[in-house]
N, C-alpha and C. Protein backbone atom coordinates (compact mmCIF):
# COMPACT_ATOMS: atom_id res chain seq x y z
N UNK A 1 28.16 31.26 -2.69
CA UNK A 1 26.77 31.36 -3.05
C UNK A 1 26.37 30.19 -3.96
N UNK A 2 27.11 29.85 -5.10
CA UNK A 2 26.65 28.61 -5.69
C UNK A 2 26.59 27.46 -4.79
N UNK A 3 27.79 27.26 -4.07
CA UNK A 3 27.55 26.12 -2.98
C UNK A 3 26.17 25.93 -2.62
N UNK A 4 26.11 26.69 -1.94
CA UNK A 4 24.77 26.51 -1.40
C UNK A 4 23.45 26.51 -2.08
N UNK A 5 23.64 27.38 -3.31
CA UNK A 5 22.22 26.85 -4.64
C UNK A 5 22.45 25.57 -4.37
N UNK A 6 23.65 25.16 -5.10
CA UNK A 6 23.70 23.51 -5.30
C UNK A 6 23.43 22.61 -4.10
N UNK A 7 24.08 23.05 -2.95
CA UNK A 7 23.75 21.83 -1.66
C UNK A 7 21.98 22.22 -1.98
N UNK A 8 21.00 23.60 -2.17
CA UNK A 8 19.91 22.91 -1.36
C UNK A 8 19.62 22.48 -2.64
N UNK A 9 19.23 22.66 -3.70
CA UNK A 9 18.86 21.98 -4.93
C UNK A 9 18.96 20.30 -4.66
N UNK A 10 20.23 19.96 -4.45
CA UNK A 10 20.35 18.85 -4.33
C UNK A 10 19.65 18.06 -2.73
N UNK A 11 19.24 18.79 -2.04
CA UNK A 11 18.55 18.55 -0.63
C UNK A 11 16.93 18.36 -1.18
N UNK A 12 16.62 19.54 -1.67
CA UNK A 12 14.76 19.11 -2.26
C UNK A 12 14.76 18.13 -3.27
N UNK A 13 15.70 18.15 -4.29
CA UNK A 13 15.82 16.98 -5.16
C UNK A 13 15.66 15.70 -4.92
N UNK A 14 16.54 15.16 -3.14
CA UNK A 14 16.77 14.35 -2.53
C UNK A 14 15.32 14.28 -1.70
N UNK A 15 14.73 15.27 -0.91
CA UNK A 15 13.69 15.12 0.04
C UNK A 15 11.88 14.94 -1.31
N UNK A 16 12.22 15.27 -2.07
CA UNK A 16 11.28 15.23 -2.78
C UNK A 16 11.11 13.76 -3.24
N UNK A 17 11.98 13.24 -4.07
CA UNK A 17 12.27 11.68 -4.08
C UNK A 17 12.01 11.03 -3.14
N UNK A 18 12.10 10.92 -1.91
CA UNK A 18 11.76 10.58 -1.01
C UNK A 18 10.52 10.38 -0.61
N UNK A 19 9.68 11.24 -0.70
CA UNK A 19 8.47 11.67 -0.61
C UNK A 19 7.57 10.99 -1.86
N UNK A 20 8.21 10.84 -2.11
CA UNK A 20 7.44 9.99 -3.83
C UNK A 20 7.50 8.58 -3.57
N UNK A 21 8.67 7.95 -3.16
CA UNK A 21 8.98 6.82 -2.69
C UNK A 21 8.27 6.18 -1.67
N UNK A 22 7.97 7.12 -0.83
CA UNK A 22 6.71 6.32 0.72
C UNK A 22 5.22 6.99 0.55
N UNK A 23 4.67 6.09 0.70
CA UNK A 23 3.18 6.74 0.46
C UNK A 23 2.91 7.00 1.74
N UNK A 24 1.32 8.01 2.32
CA UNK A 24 1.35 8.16 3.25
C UNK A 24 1.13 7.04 4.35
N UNK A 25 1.15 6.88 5.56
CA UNK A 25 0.89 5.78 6.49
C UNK A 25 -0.65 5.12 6.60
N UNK A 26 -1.34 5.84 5.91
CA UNK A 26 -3.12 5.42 5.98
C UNK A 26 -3.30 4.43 4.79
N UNK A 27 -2.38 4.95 3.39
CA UNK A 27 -2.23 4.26 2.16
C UNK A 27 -1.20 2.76 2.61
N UNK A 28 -0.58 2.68 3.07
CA UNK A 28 0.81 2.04 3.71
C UNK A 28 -0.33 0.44 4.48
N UNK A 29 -1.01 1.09 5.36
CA UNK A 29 -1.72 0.37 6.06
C UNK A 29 -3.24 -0.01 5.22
N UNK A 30 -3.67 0.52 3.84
CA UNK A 30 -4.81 -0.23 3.87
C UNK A 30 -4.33 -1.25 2.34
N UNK A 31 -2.95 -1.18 1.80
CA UNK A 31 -2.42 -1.65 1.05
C UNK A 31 -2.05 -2.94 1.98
N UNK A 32 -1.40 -2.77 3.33
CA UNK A 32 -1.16 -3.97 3.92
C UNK A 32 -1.93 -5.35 4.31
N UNK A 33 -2.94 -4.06 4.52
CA UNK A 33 -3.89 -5.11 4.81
C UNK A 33 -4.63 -5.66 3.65
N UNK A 34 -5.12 -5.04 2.23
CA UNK A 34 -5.47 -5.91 1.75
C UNK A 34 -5.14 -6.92 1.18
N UNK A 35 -3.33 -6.71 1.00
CA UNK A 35 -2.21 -7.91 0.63
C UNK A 35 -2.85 -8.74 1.61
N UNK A 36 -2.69 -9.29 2.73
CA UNK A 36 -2.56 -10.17 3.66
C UNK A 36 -4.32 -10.78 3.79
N UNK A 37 -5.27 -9.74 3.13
CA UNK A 37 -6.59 -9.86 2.83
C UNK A 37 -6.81 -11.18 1.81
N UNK A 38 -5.99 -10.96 0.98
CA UNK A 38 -6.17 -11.81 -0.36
C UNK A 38 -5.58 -12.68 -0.51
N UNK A 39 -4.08 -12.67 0.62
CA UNK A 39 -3.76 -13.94 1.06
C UNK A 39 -4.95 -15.14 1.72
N UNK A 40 -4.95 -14.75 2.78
CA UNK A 40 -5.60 -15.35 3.44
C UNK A 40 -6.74 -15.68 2.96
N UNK A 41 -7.27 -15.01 1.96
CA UNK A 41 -8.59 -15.61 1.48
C UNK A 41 -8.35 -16.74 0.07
N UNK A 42 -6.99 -16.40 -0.49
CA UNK A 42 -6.53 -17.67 -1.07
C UNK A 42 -6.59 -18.62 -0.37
N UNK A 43 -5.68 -18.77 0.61
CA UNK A 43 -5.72 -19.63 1.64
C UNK A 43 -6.95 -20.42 2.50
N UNK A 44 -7.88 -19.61 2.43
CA UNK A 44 -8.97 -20.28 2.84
C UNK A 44 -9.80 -20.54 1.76
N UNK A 45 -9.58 -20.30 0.47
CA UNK A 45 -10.50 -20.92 -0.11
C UNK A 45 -10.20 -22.81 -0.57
N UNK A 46 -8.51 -22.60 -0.46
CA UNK A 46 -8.06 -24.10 -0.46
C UNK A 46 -7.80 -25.03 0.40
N UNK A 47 -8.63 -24.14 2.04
CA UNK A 47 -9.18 -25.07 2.58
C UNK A 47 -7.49 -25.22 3.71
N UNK A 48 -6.59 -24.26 3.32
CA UNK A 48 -5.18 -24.77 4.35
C UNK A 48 -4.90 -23.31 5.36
N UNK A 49 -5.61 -22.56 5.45
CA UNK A 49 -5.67 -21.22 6.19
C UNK A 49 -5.33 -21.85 7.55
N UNK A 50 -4.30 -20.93 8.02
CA UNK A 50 -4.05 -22.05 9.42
C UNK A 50 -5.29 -20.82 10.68
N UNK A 51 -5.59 -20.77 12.07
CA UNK A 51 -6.37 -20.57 12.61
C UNK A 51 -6.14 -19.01 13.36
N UNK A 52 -4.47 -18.87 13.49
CA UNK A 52 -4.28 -17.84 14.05
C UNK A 52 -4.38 -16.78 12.93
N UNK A 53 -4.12 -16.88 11.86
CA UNK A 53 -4.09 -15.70 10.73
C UNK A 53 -5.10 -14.91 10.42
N UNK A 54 -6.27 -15.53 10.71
CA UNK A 54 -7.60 -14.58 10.97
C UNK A 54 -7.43 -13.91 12.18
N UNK A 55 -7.31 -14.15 13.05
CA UNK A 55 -6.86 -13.54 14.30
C UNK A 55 -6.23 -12.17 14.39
N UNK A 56 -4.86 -12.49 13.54
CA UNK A 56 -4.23 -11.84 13.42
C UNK A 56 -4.42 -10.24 12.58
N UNK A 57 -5.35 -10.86 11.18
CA UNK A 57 -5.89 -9.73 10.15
C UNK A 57 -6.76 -9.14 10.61
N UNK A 58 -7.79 -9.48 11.90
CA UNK A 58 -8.65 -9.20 12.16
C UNK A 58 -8.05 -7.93 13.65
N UNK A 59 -6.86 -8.56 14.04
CA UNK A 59 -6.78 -7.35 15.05
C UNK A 59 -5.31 -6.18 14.20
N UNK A 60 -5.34 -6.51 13.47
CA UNK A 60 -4.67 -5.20 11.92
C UNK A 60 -5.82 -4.23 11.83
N UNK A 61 -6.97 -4.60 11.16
CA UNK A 61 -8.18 -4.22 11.05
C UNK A 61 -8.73 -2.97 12.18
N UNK A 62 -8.36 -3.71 13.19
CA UNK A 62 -9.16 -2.92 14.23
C UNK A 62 -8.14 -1.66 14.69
N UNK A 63 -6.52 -2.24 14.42
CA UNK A 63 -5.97 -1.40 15.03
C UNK A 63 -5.17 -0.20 13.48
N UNK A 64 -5.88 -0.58 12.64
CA UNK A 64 -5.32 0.50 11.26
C UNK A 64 -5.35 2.34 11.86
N UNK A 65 -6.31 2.55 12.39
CA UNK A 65 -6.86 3.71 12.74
C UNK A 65 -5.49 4.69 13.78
N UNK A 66 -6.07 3.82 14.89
CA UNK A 66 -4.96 4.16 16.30
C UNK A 66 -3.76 3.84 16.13
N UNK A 67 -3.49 2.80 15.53
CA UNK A 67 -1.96 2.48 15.43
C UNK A 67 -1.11 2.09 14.15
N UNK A 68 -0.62 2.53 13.49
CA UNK A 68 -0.89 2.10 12.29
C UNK A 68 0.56 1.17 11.72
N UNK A 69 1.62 1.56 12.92
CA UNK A 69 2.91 0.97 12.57
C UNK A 69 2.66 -0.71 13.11
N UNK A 70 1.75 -0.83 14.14
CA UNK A 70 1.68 -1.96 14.82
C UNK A 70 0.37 -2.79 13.87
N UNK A 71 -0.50 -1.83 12.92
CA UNK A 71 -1.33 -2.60 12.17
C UNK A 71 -0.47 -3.31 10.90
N UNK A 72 0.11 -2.34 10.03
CA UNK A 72 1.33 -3.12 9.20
C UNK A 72 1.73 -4.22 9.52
N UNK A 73 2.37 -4.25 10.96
CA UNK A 73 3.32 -5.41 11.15
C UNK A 73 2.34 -6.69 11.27
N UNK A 74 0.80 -6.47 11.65
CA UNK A 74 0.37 -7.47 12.40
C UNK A 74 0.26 -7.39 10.95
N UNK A 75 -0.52 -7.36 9.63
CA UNK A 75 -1.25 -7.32 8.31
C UNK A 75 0.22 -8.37 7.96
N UNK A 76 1.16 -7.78 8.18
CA UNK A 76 2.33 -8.48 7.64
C UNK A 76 2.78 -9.66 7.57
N UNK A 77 2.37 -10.14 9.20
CA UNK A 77 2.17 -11.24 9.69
C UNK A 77 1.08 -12.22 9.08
N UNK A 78 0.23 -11.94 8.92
CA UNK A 78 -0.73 -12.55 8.65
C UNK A 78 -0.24 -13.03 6.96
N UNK A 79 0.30 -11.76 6.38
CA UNK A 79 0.31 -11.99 5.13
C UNK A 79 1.30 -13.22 4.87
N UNK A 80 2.38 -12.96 6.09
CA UNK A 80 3.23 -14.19 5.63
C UNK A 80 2.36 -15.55 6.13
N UNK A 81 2.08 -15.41 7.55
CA UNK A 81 1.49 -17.05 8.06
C UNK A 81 0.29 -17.54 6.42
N UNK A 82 -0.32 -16.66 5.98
CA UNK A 82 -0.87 -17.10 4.70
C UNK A 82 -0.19 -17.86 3.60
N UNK A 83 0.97 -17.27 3.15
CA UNK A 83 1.84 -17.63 2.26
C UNK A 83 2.50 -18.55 2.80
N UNK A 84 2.40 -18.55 3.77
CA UNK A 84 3.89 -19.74 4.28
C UNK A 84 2.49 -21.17 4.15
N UNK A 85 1.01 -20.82 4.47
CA UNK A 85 0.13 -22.10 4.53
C UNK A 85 -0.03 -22.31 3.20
N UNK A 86 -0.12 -21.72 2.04
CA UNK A 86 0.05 -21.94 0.91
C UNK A 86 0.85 -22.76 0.24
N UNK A 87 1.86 -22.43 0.42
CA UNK A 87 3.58 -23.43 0.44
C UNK A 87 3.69 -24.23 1.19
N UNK A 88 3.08 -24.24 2.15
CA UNK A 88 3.36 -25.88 3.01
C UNK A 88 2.00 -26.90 2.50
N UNK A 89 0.95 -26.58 1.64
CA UNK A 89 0.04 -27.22 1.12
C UNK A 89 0.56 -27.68 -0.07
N UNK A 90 1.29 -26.44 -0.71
CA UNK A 90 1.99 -27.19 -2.32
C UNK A 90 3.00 -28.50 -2.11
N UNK A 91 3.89 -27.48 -1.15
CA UNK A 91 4.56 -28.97 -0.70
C UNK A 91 4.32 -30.07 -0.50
N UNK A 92 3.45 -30.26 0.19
CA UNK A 92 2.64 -31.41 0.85
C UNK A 92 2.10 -32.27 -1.08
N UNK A 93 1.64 -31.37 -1.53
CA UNK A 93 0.85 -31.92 -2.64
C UNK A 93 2.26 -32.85 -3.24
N UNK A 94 3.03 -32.15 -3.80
CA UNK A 94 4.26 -32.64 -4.26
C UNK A 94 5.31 -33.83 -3.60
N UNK A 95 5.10 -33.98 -2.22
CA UNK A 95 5.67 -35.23 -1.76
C UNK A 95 4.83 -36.13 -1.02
N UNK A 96 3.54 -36.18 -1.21
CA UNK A 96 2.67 -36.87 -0.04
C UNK A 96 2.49 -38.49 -0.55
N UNK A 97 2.84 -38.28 -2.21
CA UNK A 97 3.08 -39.80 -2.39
C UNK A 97 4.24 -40.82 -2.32
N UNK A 98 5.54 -39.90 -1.82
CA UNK A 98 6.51 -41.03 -1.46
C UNK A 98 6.11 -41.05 0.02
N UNK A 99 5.04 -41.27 0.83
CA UNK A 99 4.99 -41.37 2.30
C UNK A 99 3.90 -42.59 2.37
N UNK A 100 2.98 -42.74 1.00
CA UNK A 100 2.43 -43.80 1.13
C UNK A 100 2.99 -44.95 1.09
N UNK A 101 2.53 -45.96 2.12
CA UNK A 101 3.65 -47.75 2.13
C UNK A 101 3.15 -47.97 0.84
N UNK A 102 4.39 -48.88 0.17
CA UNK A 102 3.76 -49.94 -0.83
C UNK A 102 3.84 -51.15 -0.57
């Protein structure tokens, strides 16, 4: 009889944590998207937003509702192609003068 107090104690203990740990999938997806939101609008405000990443946030957007594992991934996407245009602009800033001839 204790066994089993203890296994389920330690089962809701475990499933409850759990449950605390993942938010629901509607929260999941409008957190994704506005990460990849504020990317990209960094990104376009410095002018290095590459062309598909709107594309991309924009069909997240549409598909948050109906699909929401396939909206994440696309939000995700976007969030990185943002960050990755960010970093390839810093970069650029940081070596574009050993490329000029002297």
């Amino acid at each position: 009889m204790k066994k089993l107090f203890l296994i389920s104690t330690v089962t809701i203990a475990f499933l409850a944590g759990c449950a605390s740990n993942y938010p629901s999938a509607t929260n999941s997806v409008d957190s994704a998207i506005a990460n990849a939101q504020a990317k990209y609008q960094k990104a376009h405000d410095e002018m290095v937003a590459w062309k598909n990443t709107k594309k991309v946030l924009e069909k997240a957007k549409k598909l948050a509702m109906s699909d929401p594992k396939k909206a994440i991934a696309l939000a995700n996407e976007a969030a990185y192609e943002a960050q990755t245009a960010l970093d390839q602009s810093a970069e650029f800033e940081k070596t574009w003068r050993a490329e000029v001839p002297k």
